[in-house]
N, C-alpha and C. Protein backbone atom coordinates (compact mmCIF):
# COMPACT_ATOMS: atom_id res chain seq x y z
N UNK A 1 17.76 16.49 93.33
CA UNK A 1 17.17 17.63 93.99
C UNK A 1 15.77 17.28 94.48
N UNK A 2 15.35 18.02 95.61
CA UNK A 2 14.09 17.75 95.90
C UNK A 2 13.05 18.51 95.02
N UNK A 3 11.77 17.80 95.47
CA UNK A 3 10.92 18.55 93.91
C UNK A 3 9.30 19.03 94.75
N UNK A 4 9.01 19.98 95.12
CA UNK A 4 7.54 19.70 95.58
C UNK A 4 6.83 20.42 94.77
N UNK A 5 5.69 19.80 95.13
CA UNK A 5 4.51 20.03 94.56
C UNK A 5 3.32 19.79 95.07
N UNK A 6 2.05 20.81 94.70
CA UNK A 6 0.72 20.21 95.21
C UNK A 6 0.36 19.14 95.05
N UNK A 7 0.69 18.38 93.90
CA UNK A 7 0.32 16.93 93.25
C UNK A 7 1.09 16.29 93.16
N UNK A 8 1.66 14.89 93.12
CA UNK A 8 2.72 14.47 92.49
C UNK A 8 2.41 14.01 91.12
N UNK A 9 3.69 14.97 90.25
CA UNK A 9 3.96 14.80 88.54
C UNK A 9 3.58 13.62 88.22
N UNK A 10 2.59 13.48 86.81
CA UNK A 10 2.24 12.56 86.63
C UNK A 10 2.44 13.09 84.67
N UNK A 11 3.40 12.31 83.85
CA UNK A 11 3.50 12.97 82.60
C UNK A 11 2.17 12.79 81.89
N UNK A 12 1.49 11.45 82.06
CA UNK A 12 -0.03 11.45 81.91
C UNK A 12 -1.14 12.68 81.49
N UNK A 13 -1.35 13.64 83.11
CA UNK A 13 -1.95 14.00 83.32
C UNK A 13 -1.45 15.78 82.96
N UNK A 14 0.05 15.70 82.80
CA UNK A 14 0.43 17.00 82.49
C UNK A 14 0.05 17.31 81.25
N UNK A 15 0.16 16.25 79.69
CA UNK A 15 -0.51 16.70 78.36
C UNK A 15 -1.87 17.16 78.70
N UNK A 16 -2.57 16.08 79.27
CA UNK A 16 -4.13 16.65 79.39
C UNK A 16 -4.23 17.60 80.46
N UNK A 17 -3.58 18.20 81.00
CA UNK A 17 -4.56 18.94 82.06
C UNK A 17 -3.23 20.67 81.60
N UNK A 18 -2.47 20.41 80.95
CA UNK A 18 -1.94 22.07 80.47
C UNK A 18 -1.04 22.20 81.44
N UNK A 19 -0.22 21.50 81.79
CA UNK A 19 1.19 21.72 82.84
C UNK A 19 2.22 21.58 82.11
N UNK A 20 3.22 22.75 82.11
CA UNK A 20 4.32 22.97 81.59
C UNK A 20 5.24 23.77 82.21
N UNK A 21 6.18 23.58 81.91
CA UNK A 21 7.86 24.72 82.77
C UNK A 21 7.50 26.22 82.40
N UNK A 22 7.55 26.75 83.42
CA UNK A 22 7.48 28.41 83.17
C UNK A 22 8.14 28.81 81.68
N UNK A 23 9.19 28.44 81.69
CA UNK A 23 10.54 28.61 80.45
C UNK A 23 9.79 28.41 79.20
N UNK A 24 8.57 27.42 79.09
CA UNK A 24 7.78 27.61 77.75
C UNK A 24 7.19 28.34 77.40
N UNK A 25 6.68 29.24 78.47
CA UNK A 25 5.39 30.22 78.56
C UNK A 25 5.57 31.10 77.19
N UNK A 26 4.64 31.74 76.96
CA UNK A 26 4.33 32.85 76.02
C UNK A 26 3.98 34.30 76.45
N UNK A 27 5.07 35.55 75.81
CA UNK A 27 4.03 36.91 76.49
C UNK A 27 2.55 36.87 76.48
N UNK A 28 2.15 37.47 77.63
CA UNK A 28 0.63 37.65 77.23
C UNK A 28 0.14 36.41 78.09
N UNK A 29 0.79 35.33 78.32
CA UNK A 29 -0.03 34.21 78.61
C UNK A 29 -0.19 34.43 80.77
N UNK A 30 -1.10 33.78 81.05
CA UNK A 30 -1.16 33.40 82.90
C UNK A 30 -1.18 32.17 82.92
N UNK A 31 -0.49 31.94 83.90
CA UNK A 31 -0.20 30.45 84.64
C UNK A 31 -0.39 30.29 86.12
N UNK A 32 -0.50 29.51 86.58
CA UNK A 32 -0.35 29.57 88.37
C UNK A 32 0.49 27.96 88.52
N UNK A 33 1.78 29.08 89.72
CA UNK A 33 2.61 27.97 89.70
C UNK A 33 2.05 26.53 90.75
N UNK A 34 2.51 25.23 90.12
CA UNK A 34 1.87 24.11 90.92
C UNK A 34 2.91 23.02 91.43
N UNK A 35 4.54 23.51 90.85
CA UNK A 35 5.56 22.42 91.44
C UNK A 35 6.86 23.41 91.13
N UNK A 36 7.65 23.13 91.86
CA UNK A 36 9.13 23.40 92.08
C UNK A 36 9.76 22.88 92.43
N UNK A 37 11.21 22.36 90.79
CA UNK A 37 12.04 21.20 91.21
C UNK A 37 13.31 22.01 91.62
N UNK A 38 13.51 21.85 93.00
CA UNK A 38 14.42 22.58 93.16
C UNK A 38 14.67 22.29 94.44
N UNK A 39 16.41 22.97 95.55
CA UNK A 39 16.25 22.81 96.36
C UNK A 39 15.50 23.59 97.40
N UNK A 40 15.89 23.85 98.77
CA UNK A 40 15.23 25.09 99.65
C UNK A 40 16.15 25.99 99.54
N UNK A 41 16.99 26.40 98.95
CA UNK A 41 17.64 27.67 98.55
C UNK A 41 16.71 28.30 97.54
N UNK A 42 16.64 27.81 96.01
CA UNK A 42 15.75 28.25 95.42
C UNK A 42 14.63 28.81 95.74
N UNK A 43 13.46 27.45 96.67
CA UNK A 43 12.39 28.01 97.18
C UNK A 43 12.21 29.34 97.86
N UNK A 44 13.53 29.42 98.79
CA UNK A 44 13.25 30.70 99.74
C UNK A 44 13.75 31.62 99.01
N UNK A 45 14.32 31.84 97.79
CA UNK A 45 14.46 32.93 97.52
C UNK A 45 13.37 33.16 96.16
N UNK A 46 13.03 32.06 95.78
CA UNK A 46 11.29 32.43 95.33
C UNK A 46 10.64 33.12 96.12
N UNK A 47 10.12 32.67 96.98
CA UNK A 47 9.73 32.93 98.18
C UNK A 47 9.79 34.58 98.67
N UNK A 48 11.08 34.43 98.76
CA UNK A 48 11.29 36.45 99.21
C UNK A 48 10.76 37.09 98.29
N UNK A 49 10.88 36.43 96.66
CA UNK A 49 10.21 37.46 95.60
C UNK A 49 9.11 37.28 95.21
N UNK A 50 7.77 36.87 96.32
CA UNK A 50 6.59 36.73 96.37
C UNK A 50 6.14 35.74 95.33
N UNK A 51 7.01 34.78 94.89
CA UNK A 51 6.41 33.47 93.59
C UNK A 51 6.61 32.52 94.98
N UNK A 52 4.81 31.82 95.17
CA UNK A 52 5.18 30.94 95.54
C UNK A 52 4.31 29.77 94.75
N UNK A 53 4.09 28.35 95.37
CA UNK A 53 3.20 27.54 95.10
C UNK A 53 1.51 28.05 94.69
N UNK A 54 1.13 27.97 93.98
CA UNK A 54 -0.30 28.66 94.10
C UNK A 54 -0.30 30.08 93.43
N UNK A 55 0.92 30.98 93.10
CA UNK A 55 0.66 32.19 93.33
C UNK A 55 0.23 32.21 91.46
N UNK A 56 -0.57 33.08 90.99
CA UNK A 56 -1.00 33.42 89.20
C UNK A 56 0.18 34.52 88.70
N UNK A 57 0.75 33.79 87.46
CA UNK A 57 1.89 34.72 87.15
C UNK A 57 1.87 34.75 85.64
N UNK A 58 1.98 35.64 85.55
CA UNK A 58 1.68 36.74 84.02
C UNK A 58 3.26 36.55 83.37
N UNK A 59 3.58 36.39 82.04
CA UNK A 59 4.68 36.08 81.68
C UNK A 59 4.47 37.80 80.71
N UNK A 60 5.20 38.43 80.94
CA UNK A 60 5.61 39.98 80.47
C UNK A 60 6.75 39.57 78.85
N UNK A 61 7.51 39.45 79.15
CA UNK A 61 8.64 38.71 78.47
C UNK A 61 8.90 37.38 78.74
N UNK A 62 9.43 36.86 76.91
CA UNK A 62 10.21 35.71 77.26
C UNK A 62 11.36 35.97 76.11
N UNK A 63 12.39 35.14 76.31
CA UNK A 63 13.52 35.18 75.60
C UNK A 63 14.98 33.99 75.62
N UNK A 64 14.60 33.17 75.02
CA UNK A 64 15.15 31.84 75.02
C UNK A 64 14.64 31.24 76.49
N UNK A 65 15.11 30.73 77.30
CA UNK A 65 13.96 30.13 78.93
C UNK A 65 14.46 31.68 79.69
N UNK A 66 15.13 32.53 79.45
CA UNK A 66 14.92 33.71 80.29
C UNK A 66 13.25 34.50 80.34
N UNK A 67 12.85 34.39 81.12
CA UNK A 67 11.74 35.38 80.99
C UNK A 67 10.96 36.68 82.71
N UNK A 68 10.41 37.54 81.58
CA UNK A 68 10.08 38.35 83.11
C UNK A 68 8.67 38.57 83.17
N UNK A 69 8.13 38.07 84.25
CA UNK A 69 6.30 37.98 85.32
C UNK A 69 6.46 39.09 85.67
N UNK A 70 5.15 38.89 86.16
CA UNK A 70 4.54 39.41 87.43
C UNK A 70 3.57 38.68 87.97
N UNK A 71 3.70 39.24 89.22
CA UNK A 71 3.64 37.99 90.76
C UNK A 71 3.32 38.79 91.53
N UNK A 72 2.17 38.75 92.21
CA UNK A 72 1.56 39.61 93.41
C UNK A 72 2.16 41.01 93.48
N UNK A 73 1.61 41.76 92.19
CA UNK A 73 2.11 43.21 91.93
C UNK A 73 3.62 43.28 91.66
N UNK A 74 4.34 42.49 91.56
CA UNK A 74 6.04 42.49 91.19
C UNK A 74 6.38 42.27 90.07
N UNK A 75 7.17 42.61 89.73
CA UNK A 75 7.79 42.28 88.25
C UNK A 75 9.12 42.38 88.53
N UNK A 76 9.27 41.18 88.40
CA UNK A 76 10.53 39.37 88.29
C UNK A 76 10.79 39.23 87.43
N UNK A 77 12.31 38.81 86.93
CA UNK A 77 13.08 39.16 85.48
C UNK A 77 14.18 37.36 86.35
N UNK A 78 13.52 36.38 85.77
CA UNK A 78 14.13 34.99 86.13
C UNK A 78 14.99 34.55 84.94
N UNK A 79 16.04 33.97 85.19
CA UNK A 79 16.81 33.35 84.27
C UNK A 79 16.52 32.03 84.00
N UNK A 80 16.96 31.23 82.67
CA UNK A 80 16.38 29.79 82.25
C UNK A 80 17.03 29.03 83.61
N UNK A 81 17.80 29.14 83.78
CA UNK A 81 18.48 28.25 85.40
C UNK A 81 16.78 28.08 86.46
N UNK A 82 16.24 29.21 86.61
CA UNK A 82 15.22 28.70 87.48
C UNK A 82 14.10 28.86 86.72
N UNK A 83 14.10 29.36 85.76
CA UNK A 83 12.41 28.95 84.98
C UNK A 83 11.92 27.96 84.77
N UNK A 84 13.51 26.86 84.60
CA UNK A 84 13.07 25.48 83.95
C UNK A 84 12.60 24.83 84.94
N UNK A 85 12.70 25.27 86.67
CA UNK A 85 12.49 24.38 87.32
C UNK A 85 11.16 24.57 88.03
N UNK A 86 10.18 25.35 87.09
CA UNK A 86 9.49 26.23 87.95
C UNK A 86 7.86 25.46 86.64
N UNK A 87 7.49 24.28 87.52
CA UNK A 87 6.24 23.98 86.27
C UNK A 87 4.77 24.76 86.73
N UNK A 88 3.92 25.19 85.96
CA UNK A 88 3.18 25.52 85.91
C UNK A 88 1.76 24.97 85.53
N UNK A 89 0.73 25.48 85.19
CA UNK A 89 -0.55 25.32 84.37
C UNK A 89 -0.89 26.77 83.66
N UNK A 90 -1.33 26.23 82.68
CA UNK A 90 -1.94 27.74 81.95
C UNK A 90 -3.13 28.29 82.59
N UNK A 91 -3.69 29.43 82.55
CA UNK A 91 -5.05 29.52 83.24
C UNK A 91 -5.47 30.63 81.48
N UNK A 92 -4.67 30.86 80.68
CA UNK A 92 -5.38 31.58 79.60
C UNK A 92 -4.72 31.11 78.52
């Protein structure tokens, strides 16, 4: 699958700098997304539901890699199928 990202993945730099798969997140915690391994199906329908590259997303719930954000005033209820492919950074 194709994978983009602002940076290219470096496992290095992901321990030190707090990059991890949405699917780990914690309630309560913010992240802003920075890569998506996935194809352009996925993307665009990220996309329609206002998660994109860049966007800060609030993890509401989690529950095994199912979990539900919010994303530019939305609240998104994603299954582990696309959480896992969805890496992040913490910002809290």
């Amino acid at each position: 699958m194709p994978q983009f990202y602002l940076s290219p993945p470096d496992a290095s730099l992901q321990t030190a700098s707090g990059l991890h798969l949405l699917c780990d997140c914690r309630p309560g915690q913010t992240c802003r997304l920075v890569g998506i391994d996935g194809n352009r199906a996925l993307i665009n329908r990220l996309m329609g539901l206002g998660v994109r590259i860049g966007s800060e997303i609030r993890v509401l719930q989690q529950r095994g890699q199912d979990v539900v954000i919010t994303s530019t005033g939305n609240r998104i209820a994603l299954g582990g199928a696309i959480a896992r492919h969805l890496q992040v950074e913490s910002l809290t």
